[in-house]
PDB file of N, CA and C in Angstrom:
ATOM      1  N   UNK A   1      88.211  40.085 103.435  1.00  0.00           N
ATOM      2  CA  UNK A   1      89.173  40.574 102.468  1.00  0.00           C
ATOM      3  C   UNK A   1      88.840  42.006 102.048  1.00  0.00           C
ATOM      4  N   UNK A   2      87.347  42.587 101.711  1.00  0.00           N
ATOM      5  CA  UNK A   2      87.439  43.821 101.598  1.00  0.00           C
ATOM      6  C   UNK A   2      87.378  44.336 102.730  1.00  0.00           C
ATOM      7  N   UNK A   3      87.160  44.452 103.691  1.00  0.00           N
ATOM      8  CA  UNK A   3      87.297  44.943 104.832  1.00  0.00           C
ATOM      9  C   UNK A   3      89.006  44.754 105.033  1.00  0.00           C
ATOM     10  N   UNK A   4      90.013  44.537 104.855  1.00  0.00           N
ATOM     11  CA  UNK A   4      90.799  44.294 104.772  1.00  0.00           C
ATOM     12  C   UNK A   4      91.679  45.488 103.967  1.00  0.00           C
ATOM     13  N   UNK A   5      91.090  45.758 102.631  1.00  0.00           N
ATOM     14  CA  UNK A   5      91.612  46.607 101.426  1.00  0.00           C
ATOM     15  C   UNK A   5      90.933  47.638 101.868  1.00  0.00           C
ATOM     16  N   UNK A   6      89.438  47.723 102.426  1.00  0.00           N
ATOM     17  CA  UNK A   6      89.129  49.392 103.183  1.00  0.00           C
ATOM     18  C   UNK A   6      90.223  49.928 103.806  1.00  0.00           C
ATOM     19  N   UNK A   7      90.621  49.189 104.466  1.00  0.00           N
ATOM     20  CA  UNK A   7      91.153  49.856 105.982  1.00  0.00           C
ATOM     21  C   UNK A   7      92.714  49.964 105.709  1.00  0.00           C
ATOM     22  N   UNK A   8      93.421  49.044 104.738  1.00  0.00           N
ATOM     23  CA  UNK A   8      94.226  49.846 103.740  1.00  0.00           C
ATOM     24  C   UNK A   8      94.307  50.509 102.913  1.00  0.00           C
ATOM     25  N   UNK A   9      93.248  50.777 102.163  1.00  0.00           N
ATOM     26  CA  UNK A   9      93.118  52.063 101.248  1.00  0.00           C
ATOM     27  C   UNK A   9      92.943  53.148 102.351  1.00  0.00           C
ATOM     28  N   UNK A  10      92.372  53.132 103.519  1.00  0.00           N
ATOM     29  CA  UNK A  10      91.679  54.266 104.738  1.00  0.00           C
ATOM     30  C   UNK A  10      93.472  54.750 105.033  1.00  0.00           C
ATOM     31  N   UNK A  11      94.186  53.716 105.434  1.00  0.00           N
ATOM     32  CA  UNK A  11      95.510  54.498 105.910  1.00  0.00           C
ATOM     33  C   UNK A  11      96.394  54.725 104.968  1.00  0.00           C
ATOM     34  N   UNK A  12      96.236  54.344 103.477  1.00  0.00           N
ATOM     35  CA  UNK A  12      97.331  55.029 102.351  1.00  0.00           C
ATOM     36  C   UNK A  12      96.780  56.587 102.075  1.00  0.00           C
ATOM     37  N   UNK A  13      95.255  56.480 101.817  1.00  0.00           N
ATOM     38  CA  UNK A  13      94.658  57.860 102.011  1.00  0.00           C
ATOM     39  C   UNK A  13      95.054  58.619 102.996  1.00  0.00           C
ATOM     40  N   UNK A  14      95.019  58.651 104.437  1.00  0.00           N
ATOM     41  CA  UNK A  14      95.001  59.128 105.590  1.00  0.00           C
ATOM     42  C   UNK A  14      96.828  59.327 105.637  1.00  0.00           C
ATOM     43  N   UNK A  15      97.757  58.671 105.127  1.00  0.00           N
ATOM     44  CA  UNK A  15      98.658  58.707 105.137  1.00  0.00           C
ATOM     45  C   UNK A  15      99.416  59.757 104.268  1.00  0.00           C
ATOM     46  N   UNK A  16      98.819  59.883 103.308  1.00  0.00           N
ATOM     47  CA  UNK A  16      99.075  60.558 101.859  1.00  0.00           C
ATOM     48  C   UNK A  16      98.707  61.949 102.305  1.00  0.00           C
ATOM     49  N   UNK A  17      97.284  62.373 102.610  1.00  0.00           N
ATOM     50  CA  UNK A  17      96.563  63.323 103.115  1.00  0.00           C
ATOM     51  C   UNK A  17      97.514  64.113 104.445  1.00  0.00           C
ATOM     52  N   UNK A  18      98.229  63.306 105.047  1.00  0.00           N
ATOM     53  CA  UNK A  18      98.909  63.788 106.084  1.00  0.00           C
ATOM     54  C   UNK A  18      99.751  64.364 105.229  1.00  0.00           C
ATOM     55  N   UNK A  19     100.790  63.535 104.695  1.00  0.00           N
ATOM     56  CA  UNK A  19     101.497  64.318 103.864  1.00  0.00           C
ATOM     57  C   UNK A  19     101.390  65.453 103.278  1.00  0.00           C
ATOM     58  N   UNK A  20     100.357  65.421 102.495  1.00  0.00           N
ATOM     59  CA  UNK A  20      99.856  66.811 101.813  1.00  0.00           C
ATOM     60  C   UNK A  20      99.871  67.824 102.890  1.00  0.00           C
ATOM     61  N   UNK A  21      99.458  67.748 103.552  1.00  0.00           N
ATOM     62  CA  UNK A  21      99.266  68.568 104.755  1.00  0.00           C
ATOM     63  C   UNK A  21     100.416  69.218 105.455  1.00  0.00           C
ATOM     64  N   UNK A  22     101.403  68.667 105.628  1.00  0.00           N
ATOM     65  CA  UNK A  22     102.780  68.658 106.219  1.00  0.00           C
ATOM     66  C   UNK A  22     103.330  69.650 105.340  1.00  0.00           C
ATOM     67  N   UNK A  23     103.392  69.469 104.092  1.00  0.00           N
ATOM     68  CA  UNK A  23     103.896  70.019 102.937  1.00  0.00           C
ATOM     69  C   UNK A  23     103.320  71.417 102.424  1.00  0.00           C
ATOM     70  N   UNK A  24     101.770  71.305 103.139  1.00  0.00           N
ATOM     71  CA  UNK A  24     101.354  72.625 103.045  1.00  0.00           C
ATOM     72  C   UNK A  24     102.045  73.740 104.212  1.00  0.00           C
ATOM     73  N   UNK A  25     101.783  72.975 104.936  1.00  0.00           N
ATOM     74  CA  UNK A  25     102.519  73.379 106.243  1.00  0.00           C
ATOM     75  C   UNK A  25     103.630  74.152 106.423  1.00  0.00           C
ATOM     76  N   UNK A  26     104.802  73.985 105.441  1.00  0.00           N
ATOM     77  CA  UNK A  26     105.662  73.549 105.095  1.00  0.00           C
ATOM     78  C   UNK A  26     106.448  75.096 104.138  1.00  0.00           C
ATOM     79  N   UNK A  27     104.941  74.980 103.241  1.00  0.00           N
ATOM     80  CA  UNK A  27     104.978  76.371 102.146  1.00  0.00           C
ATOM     81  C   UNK A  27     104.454  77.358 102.783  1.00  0.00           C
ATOM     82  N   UNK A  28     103.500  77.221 103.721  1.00  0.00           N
ATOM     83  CA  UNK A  28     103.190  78.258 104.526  1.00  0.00           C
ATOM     84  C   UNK A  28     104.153  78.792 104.982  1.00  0.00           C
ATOM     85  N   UNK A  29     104.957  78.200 106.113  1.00  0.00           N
ATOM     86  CA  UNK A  29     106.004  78.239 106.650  1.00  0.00           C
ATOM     87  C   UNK A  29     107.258  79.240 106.170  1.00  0.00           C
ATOM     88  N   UNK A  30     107.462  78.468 104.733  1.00  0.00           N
ATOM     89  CA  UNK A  30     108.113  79.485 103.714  1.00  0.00           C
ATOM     90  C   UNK A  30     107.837  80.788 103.602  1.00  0.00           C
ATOM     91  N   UNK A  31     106.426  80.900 102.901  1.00  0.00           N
ATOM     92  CA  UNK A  31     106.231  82.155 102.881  1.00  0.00           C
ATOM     93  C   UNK A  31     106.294  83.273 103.878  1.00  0.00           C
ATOM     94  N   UNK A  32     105.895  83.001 105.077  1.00  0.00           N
ATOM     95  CA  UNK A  32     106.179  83.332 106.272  1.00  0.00           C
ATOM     96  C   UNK A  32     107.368  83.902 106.442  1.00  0.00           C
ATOM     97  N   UNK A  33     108.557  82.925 106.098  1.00  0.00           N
ATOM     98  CA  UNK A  33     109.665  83.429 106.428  1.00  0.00           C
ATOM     99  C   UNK A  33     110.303  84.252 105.439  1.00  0.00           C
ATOM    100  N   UNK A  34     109.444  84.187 103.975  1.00  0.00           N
ATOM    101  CA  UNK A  34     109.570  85.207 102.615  1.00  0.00           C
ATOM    102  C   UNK A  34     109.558  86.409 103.385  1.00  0.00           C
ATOM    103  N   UNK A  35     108.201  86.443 103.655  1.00  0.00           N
ATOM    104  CA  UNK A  35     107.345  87.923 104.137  1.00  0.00           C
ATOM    105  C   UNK A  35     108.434  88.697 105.157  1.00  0.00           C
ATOM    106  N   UNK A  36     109.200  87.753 106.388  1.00  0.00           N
ATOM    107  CA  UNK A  36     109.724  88.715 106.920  1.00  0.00           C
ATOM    108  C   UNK A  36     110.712  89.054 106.339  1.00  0.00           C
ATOM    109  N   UNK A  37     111.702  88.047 105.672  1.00  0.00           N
ATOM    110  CA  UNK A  37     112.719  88.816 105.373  1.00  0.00           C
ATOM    111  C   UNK A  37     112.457  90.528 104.326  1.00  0.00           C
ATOM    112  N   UNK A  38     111.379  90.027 103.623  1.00  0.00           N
ATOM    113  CA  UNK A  38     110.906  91.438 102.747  1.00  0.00           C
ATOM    114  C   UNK A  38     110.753  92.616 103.462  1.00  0.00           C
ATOM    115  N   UNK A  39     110.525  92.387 104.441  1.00  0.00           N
ATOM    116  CA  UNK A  39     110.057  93.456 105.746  1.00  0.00           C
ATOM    117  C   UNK A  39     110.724  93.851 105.921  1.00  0.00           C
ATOM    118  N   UNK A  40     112.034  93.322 106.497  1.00  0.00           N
ATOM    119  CA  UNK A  40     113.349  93.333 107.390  1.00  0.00           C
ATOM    120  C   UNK A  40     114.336  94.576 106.346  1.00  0.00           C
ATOM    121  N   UNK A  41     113.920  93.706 104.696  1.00  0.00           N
ATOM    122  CA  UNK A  41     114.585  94.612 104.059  1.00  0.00           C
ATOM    123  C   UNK A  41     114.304  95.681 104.035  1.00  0.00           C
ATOM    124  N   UNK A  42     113.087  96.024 104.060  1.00  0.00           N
ATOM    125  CA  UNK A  42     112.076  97.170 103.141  1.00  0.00           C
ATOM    126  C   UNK A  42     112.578  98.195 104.710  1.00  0.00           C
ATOM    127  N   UNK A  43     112.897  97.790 106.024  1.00  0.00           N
ATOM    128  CA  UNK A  43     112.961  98.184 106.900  1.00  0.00           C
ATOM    129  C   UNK A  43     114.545  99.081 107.240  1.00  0.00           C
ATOM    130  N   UNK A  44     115.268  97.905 106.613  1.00  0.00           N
ATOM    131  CA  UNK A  44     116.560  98.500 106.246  1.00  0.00           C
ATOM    132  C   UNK A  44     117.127  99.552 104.970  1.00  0.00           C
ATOM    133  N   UNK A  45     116.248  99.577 104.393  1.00  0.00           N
ATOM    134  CA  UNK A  45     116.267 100.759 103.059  1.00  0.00           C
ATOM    135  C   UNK A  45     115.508 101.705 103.745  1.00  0.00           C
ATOM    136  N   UNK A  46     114.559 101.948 104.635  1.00  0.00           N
ATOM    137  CA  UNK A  46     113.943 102.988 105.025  1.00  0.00           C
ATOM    138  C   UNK A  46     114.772 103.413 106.263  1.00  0.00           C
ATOM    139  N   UNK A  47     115.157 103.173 106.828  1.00  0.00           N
ATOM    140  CA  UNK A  47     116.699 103.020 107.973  1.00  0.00           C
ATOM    141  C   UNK A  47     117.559 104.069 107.246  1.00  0.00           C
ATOM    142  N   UNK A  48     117.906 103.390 105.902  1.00  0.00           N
ATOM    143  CA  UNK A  48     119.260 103.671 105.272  1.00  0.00           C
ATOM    144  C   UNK A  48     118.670 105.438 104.645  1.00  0.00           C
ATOM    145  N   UNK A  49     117.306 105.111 104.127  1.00  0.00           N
ATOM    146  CA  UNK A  49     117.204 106.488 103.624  1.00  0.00           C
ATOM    147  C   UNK A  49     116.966 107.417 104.491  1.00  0.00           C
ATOM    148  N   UNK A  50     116.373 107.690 105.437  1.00  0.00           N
ATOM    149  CA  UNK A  50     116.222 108.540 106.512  1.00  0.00           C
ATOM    150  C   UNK A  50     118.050 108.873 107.251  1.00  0.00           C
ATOM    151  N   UNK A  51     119.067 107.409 107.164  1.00  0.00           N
ATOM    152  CA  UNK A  51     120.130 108.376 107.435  1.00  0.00           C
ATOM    153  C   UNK A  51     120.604 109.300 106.792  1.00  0.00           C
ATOM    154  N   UNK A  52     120.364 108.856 105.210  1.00  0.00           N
ATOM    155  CA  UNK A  52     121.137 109.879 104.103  1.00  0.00           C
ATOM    156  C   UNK A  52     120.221 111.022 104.271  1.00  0.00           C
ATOM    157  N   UNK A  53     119.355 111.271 104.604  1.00  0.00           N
ATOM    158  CA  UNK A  53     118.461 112.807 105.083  1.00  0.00           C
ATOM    159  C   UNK A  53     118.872 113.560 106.166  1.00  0.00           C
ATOM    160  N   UNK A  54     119.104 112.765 107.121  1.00  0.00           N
ATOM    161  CA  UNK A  54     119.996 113.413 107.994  1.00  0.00           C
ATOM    162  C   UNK A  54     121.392 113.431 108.061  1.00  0.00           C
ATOM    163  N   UNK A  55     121.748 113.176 107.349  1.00  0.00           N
ATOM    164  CA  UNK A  55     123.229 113.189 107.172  1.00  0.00           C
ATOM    165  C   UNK A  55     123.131 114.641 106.006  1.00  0.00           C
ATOM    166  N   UNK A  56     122.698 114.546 105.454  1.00  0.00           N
ATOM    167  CA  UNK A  56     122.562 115.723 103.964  1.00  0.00           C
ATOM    168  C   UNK A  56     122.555 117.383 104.815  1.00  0.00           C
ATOM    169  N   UNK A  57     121.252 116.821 105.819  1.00  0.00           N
ATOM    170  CA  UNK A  57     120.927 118.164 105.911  1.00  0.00           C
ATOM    171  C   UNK A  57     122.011 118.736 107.065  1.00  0.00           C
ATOM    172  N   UNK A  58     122.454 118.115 108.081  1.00  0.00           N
ATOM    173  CA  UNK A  58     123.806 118.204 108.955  1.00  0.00           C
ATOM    174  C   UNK A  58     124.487 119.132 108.042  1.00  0.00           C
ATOM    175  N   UNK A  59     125.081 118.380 106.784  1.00  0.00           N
ATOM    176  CA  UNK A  59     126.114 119.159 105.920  1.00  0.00           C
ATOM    177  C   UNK A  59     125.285 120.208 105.383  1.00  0.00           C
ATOM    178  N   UNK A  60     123.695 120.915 104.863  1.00  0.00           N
ATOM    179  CA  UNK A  60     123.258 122.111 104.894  1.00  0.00           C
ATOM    180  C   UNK A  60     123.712 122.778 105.862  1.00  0.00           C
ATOM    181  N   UNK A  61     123.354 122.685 107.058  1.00  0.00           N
ATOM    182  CA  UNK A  61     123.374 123.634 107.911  1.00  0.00           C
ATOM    183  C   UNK A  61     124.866 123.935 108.126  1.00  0.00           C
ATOM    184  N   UNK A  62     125.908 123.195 107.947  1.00  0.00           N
ATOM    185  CA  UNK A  62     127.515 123.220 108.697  1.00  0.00           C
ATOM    186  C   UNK A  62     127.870 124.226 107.126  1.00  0.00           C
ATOM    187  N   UNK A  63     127.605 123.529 106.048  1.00  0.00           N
ATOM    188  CA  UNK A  63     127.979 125.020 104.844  1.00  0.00           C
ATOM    189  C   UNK A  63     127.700 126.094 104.883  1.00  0.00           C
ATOM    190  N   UNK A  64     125.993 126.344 105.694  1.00  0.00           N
ATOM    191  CA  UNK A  64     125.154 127.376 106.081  1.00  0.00           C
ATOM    192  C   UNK A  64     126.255 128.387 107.211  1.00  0.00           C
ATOM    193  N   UNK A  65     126.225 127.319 108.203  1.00  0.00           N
ATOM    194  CA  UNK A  65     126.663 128.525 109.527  1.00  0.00           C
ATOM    195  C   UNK A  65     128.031 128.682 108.827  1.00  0.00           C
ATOM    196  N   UNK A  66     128.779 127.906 108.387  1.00  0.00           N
ATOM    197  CA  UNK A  66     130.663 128.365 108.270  1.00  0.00           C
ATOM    198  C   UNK A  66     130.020 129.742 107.379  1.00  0.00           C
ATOM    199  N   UNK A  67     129.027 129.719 106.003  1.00  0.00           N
ATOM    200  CA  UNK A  67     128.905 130.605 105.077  1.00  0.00           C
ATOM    201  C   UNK A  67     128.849 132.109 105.921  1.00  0.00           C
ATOM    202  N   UNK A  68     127.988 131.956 106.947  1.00  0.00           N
ATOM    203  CA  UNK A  68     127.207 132.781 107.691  1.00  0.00           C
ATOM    204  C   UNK A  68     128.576 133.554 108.607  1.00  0.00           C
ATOM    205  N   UNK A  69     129.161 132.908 109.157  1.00  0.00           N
ATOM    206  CA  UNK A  69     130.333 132.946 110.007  1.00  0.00           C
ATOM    207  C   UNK A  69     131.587 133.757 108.896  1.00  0.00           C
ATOM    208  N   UNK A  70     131.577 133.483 107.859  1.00  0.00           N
ATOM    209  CA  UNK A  70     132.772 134.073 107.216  1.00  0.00           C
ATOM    210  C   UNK A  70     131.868 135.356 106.302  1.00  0.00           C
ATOM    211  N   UNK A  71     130.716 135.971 106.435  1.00  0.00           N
ATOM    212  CA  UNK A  71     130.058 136.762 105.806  1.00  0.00           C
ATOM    213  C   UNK A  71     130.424 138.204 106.426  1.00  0.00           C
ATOM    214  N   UNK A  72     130.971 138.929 105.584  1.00  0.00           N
ATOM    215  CA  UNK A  72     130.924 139.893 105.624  1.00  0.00           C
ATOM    216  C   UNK A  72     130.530 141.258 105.839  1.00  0.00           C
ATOM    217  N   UNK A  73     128.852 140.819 104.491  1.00  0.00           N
ATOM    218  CA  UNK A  73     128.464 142.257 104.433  1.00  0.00           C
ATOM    219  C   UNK A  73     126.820 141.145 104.932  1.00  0.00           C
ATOM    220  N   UNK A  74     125.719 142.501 104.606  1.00  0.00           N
ATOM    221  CA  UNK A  74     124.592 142.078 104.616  1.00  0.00           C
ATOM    222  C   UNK A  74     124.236 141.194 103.623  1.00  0.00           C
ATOM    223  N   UNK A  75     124.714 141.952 102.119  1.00  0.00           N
ATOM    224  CA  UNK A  75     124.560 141.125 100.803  1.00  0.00           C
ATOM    225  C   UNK A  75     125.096 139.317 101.112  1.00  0.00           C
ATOM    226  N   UNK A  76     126.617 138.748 101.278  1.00  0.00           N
ATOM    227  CA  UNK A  76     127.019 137.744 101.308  1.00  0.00           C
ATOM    228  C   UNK A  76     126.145 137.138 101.963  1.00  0.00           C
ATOM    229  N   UNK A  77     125.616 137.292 103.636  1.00  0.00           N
ATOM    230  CA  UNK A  77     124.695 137.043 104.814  1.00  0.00           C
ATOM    231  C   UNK A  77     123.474 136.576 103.913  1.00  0.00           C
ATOM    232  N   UNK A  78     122.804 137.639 103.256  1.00  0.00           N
ATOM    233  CA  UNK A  78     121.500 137.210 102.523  1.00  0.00           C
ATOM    234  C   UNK A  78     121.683 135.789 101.372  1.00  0.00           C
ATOM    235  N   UNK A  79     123.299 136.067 100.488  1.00  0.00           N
ATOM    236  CA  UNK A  79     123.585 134.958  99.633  1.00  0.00           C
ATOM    237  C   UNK A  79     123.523 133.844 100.671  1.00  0.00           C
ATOM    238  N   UNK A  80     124.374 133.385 101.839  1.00  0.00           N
ATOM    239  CA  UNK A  80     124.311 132.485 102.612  1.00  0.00           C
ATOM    240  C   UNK A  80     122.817 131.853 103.002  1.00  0.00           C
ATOM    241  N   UNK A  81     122.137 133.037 103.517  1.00  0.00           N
ATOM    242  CA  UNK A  81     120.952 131.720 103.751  1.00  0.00           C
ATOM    243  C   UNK A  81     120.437 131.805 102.271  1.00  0.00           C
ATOM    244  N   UNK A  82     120.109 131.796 101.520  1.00  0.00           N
ATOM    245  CA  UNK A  82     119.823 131.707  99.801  1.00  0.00           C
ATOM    246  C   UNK A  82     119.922 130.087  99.429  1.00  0.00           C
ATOM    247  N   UNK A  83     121.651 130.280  99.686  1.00  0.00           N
ATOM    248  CA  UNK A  83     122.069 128.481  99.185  1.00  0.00           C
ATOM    249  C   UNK A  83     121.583 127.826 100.270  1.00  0.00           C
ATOM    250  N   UNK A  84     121.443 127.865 101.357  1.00  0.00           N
ATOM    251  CA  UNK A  84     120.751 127.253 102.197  1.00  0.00           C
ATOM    252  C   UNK A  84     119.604 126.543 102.100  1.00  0.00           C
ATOM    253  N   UNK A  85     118.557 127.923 101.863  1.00  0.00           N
ATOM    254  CA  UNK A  85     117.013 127.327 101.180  1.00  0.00           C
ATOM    255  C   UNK A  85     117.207 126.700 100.254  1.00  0.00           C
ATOM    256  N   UNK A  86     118.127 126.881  98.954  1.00  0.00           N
ATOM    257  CA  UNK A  86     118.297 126.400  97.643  1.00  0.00           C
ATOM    258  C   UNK A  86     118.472 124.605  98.411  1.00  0.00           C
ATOM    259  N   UNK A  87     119.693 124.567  99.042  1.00  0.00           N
ATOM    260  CA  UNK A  87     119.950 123.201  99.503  1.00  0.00           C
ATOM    261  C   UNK A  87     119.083 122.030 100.368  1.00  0.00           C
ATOM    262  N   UNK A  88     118.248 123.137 101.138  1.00  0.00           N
ATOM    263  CA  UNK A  88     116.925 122.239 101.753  1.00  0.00           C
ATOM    264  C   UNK A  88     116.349 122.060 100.878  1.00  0.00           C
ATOM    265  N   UNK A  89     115.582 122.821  99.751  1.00  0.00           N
ATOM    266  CA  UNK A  89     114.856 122.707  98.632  1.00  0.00           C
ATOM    267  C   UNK A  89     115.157 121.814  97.906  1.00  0.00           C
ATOM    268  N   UNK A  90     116.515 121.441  97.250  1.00  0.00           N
ATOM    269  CA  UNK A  90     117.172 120.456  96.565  1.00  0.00           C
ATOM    270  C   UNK A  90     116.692 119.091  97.177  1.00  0.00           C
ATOM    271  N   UNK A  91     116.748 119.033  98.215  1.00  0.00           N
ATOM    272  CA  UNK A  91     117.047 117.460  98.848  1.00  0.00           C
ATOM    273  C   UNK A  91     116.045 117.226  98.940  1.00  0.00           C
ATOM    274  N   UNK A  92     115.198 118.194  99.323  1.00  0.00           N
ATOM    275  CA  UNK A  92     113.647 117.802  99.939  1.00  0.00           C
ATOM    276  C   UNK A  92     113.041 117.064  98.689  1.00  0.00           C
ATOM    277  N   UNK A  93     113.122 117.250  97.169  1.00  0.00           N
ATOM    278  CA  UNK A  93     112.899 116.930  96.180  1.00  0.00           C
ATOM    279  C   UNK A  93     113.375 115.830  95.684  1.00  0.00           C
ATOM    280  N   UNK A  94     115.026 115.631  96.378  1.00  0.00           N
ATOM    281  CA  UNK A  94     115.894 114.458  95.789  1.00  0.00           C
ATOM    282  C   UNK A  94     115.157 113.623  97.069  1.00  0.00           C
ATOM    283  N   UNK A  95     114.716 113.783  98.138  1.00  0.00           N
ATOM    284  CA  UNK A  95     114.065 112.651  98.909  1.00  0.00           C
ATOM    285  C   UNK A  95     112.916 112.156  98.691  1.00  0.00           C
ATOM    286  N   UNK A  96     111.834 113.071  98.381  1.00  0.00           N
ATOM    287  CA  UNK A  96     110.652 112.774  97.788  1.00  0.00           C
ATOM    288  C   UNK A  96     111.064 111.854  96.711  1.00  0.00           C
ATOM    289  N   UNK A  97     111.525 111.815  95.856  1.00  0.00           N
ATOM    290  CA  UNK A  97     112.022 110.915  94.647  1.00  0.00           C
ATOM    291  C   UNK A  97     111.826 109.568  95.113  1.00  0.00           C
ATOM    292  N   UNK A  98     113.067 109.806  95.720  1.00  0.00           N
ATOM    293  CA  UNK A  98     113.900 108.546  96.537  1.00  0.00           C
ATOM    294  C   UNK A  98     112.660 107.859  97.917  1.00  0.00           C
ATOM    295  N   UNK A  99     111.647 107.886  98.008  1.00  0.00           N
ATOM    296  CA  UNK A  99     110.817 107.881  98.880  1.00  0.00           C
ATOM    297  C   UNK A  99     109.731 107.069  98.140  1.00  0.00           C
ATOM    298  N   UNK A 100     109.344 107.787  96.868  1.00  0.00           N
ATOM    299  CA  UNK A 100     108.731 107.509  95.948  1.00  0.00           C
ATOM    300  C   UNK A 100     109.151 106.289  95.324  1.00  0.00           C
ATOM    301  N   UNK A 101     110.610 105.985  94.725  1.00  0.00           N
ATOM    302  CA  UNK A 101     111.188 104.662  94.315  1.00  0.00           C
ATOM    303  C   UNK A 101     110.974 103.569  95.370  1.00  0.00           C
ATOM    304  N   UNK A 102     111.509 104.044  96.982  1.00  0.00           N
ATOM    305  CA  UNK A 102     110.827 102.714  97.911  1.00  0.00           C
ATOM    306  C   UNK A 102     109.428 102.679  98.094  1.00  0.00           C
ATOM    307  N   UNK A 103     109.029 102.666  97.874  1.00  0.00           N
ATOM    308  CA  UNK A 103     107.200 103.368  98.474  1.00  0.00           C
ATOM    309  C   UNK A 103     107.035 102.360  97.056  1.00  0.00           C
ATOM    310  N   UNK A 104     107.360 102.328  95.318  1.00  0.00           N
ATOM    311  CA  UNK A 104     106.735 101.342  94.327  1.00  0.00           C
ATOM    312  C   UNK A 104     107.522 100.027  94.392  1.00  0.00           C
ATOM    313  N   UNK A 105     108.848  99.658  94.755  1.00  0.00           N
ATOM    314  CA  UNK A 105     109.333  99.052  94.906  1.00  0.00           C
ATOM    315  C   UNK A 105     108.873  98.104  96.145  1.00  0.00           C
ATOM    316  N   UNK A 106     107.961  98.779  97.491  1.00  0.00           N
ATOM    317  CA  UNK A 106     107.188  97.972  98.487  1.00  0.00           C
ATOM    318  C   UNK A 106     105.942  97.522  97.498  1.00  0.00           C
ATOM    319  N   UNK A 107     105.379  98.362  96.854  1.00  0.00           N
ATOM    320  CA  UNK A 107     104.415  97.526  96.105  1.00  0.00           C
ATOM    321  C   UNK A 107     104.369  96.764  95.161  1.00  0.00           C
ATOM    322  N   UNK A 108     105.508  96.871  94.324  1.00  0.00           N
ATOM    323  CA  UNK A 108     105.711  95.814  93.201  1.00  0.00           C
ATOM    324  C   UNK A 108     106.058  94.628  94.258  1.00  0.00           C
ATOM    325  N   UNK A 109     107.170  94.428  95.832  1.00  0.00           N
ATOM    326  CA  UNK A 109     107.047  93.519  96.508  1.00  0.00           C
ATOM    327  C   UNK A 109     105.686  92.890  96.966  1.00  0.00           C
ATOM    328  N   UNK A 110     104.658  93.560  97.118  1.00  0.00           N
ATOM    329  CA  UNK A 110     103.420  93.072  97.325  1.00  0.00           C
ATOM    330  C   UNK A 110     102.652  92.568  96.577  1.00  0.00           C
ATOM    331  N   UNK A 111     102.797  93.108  94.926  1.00  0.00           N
ATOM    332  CA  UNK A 111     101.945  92.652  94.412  1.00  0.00           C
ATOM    333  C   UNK A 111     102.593  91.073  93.855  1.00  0.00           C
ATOM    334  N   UNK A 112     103.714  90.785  93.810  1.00  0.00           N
ATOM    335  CA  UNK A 112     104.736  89.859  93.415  1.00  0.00           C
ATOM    336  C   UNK A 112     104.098  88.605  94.751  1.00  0.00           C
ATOM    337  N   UNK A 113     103.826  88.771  95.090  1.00  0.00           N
ATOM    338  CA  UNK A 113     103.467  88.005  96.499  1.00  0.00           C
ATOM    339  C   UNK A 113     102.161  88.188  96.542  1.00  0.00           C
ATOM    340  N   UNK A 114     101.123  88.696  96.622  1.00  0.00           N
ATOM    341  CA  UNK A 114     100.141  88.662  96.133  1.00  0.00           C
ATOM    342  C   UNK A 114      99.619  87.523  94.662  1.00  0.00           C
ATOM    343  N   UNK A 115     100.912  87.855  93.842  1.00  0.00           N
ATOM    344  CA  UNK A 115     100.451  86.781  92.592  1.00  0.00           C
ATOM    345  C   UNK A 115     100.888  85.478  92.768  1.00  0.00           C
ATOM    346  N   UNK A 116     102.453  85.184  93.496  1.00  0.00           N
ATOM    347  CA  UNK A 116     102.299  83.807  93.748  1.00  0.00           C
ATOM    348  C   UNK A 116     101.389  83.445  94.896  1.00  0.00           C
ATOM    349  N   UNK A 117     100.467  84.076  95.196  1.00  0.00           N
ATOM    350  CA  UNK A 117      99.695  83.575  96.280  1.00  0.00           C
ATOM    351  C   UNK A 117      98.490  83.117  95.420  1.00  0.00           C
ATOM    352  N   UNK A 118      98.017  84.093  94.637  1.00  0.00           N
ATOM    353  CA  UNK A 118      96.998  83.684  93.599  1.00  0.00           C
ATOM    354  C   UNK A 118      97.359  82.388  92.967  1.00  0.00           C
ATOM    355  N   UNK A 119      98.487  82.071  92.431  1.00  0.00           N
ATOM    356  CA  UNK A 119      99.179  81.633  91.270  1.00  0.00           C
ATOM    357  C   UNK A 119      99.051  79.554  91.706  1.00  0.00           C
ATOM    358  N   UNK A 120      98.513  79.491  93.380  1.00  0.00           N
ATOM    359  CA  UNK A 120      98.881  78.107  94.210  1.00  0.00           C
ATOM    360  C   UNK A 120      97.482  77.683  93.967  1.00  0.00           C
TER     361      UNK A 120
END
């Protein structure tokens, strides 16, 4: 009879334990598939910002040459590339920003994941 209740307590344990296991399995799994989608995103905002950089500066240079093209004297010529630099200068600053917001926004994603990792 105890030999009996061992070897059923051995497979409710062993049974249970599987379970647990499965279930860890399970959250792993999850997170896993957390992590990429975070990626995927973080991948698609860095995608998206590098087009708006090249898209920006396209329209520098096309204001630049039409400016350049309808210039007159030496003076206008010198104003033309002026706003030019002014406009690379501008963006280069509005990208750094904007570079800077994804760049804390990847780390507040990390550290957010980092703490429910602590948190198990």
């Amino acid at each position: 009879m105890k030999k009996l209740l061992l070897i059923l307590s051995l497979g409710v344990l062993s049974s249970s334990s599987f379970a647990m296991e499965k279930q860890h399995e399970q959250n792993r799994e999850a997170k896993r598939e957390k992590v990429e989608q975070v990626k995927k995103e973080m991948m698609q905002k860095r995608v998206a910002l590098e087009s708006e950089s090249h898209q920006e500066r396209i329209r520098i240079l096309q204001q630049a040459d039409s400016c350049i093209k309808s210039a007159k004297s030496k003076e206008e010529y010198k104003n033309c590339e002026q706003q030019e630099q002014q406009g690379r200068e501008n963006l280069k600053e509005k990208m750094k920003s904007k570079h800077q917001d994804l760049k804390q926004e990847l780390q507040q994603k990390h550290q957010q994941f980092k703490d429910s990792k602590n948190h198990q």
